[in-house]
Protein backbone atom coordinates (compact mmCIF):
# COMPACT_ATOMS: atom_id res chain seq x y z
CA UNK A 1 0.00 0.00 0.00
CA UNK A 2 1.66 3.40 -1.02
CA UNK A 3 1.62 5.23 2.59
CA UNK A 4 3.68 8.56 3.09
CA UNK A 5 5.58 8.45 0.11
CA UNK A 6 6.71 5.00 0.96
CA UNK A 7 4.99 1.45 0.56
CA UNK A 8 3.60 -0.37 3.53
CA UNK A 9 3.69 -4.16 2.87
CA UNK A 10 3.48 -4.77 6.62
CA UNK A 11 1.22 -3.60 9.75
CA UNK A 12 2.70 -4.09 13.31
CA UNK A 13 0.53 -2.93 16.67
CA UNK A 14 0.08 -4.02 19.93
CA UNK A 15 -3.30 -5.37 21.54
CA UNK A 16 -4.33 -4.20 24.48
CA UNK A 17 -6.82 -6.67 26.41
CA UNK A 18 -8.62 -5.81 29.81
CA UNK A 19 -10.91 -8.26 31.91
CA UNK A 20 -12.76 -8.10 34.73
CA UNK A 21 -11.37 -10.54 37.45
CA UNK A 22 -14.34 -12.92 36.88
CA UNK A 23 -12.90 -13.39 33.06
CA UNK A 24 -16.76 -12.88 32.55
CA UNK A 25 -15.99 -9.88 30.58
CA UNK A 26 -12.78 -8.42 28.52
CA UNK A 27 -12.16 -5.50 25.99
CA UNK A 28 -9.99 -4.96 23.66
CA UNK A 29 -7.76 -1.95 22.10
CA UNK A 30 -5.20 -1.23 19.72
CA UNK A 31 -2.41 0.63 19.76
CA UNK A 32 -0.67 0.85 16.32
CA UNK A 33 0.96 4.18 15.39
CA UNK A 34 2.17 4.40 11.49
CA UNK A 35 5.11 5.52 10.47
CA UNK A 36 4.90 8.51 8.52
CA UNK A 37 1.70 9.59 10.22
CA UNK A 38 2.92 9.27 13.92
CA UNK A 39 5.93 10.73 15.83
CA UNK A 40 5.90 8.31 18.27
CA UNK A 41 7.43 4.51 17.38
CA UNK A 42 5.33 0.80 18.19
CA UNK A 43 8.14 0.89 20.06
CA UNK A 44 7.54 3.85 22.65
CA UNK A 45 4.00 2.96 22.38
CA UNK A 46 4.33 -0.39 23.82
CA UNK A 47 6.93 1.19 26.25
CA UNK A 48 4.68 4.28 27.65
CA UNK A 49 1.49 1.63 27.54
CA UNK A 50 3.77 0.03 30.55
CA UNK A 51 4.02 2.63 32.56
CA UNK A 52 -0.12 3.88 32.38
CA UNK A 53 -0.98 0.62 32.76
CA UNK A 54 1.56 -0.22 36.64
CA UNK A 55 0.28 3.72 37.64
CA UNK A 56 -3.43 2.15 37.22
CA UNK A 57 -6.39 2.83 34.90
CA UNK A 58 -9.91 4.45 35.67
CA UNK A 59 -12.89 2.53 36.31
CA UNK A 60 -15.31 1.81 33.54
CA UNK A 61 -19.18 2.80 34.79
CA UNK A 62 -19.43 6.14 33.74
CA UNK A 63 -17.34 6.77 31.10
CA UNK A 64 -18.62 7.66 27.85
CA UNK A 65 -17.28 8.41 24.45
CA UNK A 66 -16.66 11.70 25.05
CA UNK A 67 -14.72 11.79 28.70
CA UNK A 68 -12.97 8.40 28.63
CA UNK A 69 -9.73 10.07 28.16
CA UNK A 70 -10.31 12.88 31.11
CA UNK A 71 -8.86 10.39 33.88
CA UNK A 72 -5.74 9.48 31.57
CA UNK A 73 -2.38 11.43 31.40
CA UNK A 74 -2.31 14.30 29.39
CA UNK A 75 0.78 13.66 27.63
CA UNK A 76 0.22 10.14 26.65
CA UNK A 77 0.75 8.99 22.55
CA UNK A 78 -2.28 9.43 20.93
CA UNK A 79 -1.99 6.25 19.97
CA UNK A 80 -1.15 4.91 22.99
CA UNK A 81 -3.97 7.19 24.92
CA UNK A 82 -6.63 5.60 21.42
CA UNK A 83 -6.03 2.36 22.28
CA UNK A 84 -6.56 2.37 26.23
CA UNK A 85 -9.45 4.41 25.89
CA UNK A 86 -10.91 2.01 23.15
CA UNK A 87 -10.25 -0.91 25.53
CA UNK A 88 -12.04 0.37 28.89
CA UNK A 89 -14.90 1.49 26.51
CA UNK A 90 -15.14 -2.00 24.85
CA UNK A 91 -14.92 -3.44 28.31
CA UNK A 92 -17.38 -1.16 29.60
CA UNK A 93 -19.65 -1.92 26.67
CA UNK A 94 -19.17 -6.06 27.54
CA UNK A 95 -20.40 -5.29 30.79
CA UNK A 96 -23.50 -3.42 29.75
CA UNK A 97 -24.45 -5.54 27.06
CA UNK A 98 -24.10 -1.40 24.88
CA UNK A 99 -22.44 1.32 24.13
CA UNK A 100 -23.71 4.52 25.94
CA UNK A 101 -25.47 6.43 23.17
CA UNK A 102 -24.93 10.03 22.95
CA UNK A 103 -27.85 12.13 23.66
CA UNK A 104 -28.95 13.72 19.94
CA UNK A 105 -28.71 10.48 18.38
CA UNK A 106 -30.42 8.02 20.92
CA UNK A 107 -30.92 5.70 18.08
CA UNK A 108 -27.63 5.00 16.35
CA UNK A 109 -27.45 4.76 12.97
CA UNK A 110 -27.55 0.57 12.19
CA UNK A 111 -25.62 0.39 8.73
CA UNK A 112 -22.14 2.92 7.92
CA UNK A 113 -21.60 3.96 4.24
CA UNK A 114 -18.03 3.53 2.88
CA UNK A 115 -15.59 5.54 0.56
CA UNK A 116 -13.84 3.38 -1.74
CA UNK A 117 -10.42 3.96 -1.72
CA UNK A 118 -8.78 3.50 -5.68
CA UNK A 119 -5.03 3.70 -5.98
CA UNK A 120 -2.50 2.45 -8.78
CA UNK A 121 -2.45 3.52 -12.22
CA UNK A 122 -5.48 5.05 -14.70
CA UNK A 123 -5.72 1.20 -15.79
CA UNK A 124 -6.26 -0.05 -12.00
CA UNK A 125 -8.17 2.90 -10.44
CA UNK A 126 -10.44 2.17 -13.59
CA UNK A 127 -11.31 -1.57 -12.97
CA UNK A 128 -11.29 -0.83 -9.49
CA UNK A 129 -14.10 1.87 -9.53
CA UNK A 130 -16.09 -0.17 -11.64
CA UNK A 131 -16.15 -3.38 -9.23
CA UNK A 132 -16.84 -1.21 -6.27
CA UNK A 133 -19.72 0.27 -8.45
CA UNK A 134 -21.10 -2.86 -9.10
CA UNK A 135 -21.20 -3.69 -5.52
CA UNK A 136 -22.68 -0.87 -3.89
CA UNK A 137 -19.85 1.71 -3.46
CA UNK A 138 -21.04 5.33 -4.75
CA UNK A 139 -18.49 7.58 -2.71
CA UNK A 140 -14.46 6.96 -3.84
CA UNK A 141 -11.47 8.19 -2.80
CA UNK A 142 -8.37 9.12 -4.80
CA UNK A 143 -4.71 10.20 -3.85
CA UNK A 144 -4.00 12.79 -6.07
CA UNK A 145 0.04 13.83 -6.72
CA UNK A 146 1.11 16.97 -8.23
CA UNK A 147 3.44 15.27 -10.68
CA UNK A 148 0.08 12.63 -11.81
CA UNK A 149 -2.34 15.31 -12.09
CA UNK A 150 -3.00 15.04 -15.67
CA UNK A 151 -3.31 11.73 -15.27
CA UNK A 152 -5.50 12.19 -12.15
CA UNK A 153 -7.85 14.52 -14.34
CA UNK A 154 -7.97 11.84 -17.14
CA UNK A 155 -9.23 9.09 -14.00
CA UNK A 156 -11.35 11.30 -12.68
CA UNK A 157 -13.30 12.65 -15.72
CA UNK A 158 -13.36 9.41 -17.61
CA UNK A 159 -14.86 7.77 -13.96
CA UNK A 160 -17.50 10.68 -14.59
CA UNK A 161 -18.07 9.92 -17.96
CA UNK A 162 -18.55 6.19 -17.21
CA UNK A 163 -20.48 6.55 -13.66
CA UNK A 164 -22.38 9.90 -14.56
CA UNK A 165 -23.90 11.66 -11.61
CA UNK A 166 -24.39 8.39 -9.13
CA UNK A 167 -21.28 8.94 -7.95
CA UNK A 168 -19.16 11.59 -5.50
CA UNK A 169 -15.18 11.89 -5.22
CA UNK A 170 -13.22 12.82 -2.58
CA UNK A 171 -10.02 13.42 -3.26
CA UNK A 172 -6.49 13.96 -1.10
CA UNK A 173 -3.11 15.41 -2.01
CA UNK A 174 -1.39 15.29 1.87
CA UNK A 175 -0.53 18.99 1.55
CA UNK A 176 1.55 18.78 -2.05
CA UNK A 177 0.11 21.53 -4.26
CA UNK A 178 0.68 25.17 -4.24
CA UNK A 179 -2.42 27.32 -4.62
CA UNK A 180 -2.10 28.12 -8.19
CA UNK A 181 -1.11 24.23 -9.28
CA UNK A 182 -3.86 23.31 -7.06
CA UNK A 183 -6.56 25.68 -8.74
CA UNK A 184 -5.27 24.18 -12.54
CA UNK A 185 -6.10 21.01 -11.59
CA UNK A 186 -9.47 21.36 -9.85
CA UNK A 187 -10.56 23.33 -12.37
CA UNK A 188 -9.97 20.87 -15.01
CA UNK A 189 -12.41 18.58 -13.10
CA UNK A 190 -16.33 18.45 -13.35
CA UNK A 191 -16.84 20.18 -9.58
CA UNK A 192 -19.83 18.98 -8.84
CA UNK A 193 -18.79 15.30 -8.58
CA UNK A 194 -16.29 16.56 -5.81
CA UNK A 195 -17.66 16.52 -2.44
CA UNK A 196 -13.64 17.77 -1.59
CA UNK A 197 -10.40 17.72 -1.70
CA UNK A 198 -7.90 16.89 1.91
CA UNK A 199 -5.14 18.95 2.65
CA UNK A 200 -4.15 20.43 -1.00
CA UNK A 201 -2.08 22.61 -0.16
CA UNK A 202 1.88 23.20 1.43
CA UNK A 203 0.01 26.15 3.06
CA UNK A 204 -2.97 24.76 4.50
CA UNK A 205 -4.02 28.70 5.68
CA UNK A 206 -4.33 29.29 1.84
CA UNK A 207 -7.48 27.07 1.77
CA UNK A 208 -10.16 29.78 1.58
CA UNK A 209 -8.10 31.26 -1.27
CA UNK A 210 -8.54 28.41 -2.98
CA UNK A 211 -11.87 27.97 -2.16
CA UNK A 212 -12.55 31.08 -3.68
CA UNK A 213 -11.08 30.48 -7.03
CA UNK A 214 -12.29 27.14 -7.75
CA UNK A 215 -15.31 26.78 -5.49
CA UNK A 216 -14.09 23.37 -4.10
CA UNK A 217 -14.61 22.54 -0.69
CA UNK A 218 -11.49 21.37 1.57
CA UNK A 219 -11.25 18.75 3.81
CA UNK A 220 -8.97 19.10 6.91
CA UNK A 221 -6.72 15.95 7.91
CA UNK A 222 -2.96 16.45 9.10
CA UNK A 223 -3.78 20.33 9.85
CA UNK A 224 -6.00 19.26 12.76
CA UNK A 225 -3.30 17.88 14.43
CA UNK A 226 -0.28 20.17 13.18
CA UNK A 227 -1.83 23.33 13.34
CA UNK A 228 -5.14 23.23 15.55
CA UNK A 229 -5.99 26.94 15.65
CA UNK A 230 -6.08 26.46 11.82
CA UNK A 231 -9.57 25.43 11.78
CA UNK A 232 -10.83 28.29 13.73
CA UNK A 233 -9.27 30.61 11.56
CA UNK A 234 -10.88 29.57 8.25
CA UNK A 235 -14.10 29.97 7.64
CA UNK A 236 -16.28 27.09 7.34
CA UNK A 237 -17.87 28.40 3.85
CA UNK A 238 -14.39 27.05 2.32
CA UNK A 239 -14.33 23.60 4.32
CA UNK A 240 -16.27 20.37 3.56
CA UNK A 241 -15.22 18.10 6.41
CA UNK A 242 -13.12 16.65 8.92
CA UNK A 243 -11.11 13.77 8.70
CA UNK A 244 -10.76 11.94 11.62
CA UNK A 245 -8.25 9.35 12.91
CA UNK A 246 -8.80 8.66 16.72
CA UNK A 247 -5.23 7.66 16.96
CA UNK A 248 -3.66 10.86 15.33
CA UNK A 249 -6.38 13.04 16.65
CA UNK A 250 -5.57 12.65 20.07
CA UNK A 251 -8.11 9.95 20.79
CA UNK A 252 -11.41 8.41 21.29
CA UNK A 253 -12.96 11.15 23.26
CA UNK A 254 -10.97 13.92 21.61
CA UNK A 255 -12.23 12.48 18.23
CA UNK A 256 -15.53 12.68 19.27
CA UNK A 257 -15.53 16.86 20.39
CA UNK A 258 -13.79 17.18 17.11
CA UNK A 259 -16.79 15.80 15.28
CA UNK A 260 -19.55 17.50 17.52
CA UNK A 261 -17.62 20.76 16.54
CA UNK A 262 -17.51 19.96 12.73
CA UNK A 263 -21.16 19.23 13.06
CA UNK A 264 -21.89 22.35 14.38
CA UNK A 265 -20.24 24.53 12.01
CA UNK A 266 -22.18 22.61 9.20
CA UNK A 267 -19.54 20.23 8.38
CA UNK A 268 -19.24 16.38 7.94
CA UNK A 269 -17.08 14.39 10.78
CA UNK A 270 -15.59 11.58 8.45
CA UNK A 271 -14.11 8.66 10.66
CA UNK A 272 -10.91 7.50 8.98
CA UNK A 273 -8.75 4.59 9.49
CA UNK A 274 -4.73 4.78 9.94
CA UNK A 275 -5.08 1.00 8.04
CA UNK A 276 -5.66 -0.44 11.52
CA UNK A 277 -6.54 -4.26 11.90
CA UNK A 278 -10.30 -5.18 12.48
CA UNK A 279 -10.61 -3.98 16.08
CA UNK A 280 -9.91 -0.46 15.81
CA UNK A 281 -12.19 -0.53 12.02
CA UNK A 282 -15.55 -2.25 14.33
CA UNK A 283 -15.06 0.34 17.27
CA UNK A 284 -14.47 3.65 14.71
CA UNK A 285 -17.88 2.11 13.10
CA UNK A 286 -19.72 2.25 16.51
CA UNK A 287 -17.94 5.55 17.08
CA UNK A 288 -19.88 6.63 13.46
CA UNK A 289 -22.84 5.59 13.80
CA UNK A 290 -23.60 7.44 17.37
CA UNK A 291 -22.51 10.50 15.75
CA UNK A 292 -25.20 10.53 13.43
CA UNK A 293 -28.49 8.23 12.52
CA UNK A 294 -27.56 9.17 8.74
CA UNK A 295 -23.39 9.47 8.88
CA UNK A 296 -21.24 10.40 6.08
CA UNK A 297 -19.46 7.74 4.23
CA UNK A 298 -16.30 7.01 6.29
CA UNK A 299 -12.86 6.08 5.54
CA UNK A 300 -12.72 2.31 7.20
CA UNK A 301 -12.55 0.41 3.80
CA UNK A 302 -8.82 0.06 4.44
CA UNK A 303 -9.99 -3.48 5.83
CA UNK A 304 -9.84 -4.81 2.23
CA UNK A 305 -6.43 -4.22 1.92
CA UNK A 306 -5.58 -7.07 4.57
CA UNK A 307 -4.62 -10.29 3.19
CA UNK A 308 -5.21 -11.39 6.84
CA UNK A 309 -6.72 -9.48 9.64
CA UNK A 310 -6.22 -11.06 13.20
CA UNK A 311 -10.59 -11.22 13.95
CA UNK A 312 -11.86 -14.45 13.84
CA UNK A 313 -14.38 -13.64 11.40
CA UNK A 314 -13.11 -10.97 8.65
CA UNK A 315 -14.88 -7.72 8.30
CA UNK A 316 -17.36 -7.97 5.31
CA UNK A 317 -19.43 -4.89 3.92
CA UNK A 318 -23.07 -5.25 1.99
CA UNK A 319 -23.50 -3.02 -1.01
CA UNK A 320 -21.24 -0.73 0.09
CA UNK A 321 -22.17 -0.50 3.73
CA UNK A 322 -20.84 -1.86 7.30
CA UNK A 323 -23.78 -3.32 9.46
CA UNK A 324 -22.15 -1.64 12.63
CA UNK A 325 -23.62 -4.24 14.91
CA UNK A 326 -22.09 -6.97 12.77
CA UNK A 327 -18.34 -5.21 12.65
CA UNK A 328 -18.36 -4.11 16.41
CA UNK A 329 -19.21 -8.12 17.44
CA UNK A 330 -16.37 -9.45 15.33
CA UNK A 331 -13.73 -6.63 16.40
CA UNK A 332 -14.64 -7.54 19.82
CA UNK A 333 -13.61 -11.54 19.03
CA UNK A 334 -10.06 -11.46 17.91
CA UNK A 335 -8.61 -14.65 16.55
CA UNK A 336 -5.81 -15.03 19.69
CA UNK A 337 -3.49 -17.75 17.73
CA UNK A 338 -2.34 -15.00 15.78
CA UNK A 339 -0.97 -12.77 18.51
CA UNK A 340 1.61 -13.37 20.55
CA UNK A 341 1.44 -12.74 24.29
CA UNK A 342 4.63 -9.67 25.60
CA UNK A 343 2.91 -8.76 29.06
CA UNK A 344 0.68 -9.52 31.46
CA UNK A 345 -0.38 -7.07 34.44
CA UNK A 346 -2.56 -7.32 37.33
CA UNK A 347 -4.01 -3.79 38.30
């Protein structure tokens, strides 16, 4: 998988499991952080995730999705400070039999559209949009390159050609155009197909510029995390969304006050996945779908790419959609012959 500028062939984490001293009842988290998207190393991770865990962890009753982190150091990874807070929430939710729903959306949303994600060259993107088409998909997401725009363009209005209207692209560059390279290529595009584009630009504060010029919304990704005033300073006429990754964002419950703000300035909270195994892509589905009864289409199809996941039964999606009951159940059953005990604690 091309990630960062580099290819990932391999994912390495660490699996975080509480249970109650009965055994009745156990949850797990994952703590994975990507190179090229993380500071921190598995290696650190797995290293600080000793020390939280010998000072002691909170206890699970009333914690919700948006203060399970308040108990927890402040300057814990957020991958480290992700995966504890998605394992005392999936033990909390073992206990309960449910998650605790939030209180504008007291009935969850049951099934989670998807974004497609296409990659390779015109050839590849091509047969792969038409095979997620055929199954459902109708939201797909392209990394875009300055040096491949043309050839982006070509994709992209050839996709719109083939697909007509039915269809909606979101598109990322990871902060590689200037503003005037960026405006040539959107403009060559038909617009309205373009729900937006993430992080186009080397100077992310230039996005209502290009807002202006093209009349493209932007997404915001890396700049909620490198620059978090940033998104207060830009209006939210120019912006389409926020992408979200728990892990990168700080975590669970500073996810979730991310995406109560982008919903209140008008703006979709897209979920996203840092190609994490099956447990982290169930929990950011439950994490979706009490956001919203009718949420966005999120960016958790990075399941496909697995040859092997470690759940016992592999994540599956229905015409283009996760039944969130379904994917939460199997990230909460991981297959334990393929992980390998490091630690065990009593606490």
């Amino acid at each position: 998988m091309p990630v960062g500028g580099s290819c990932l062939a391999r994912r390495d984490g660490c699996i975080l499991r509480l249970q109650t001293a009965d055994r009745l009842h156990c949850g797990y988290g994952e703590i994975a952080p990507l190179q090229g998207l993380h500071e921190e190393t598995l290696q650190e991770a797995a290293g600080q995730l000793d020390t939280i865990l010998h000072s002691g962890l909170p206890e699970t009753p009333h914690l919700t999705m948006l203060n399970a982190g308040d108990a927890l150091p402040g300057d814990l990874f957020p991958s480290v400070r992700t995966g504890i807070e998605m394992a005392l929430l999936n033990l909390q939710a073992s206990e309960k039999g449910k998650f605790t729903p939030l209180p504008w959306n007291l009935n969850p949303a049951s099934t989670l559209p998807l974004n497609a994600l296409l990659f390779g060259n015109k050839a590849d993107v091509l047969q792969q949009a038409d095979m997620y088409y055929r199954i459902g998909y109708r939201t797909f997401k392209l990394k875009i390159r300055p040096e491949r725009a043309g050839e982006a363009t070509e994709v992209i209005t050839e996709l719109h050609r083939i697909l007509g209207d039915a269809v909606q692209f979101r598109l990322d560059s990871n902060q590689s155009f200037t503003c005037e390279s960026a405006a040539r290529f959107l403009d060559a595009l038909p617009g309205k197909q373009i729900a937006y584009i993430e992080e186009p630009l080397m100077k992310p504060e230039e996005s209502a510029r290009l807002y202006e010029r093209t009349g493209i919304r932007i997404a915001l990704d890396e700049s909620l995390w490198q620059c978090p005033a940033l998104r207060h300073e830009l209006p939210a006429s120019c912006l389409g969304a926020y992408i979200l990754k728990p892990s990168r964002t700080g975590g669970i419950s500073a996810t979730m006050r991310l995406a109560i703000e982008a919903r209140s300035r008008g703006l979709a909270a897209v979920i996203s996945s840092a190609y994490d195994s099956g447990i982290s892509t169930g929990f950011f589905a439950r994490m979706a779908s009490l956001l919203d009864a009718h949420p966005p289409a999120c960016g958790l199809d990075t399941f496909r790419q697995f040859q092997r996941d470690i759940l016992a039964v592999p994540l599956s999606a229905t015409d283009g959609l996760l039944d969130v009951d379904a994917v939460w159940k199997s990230s909460t059953k991981p297959d334990l012959s393929r992980l390998n005990c490091m630690k065990e604690w009593t606490l």
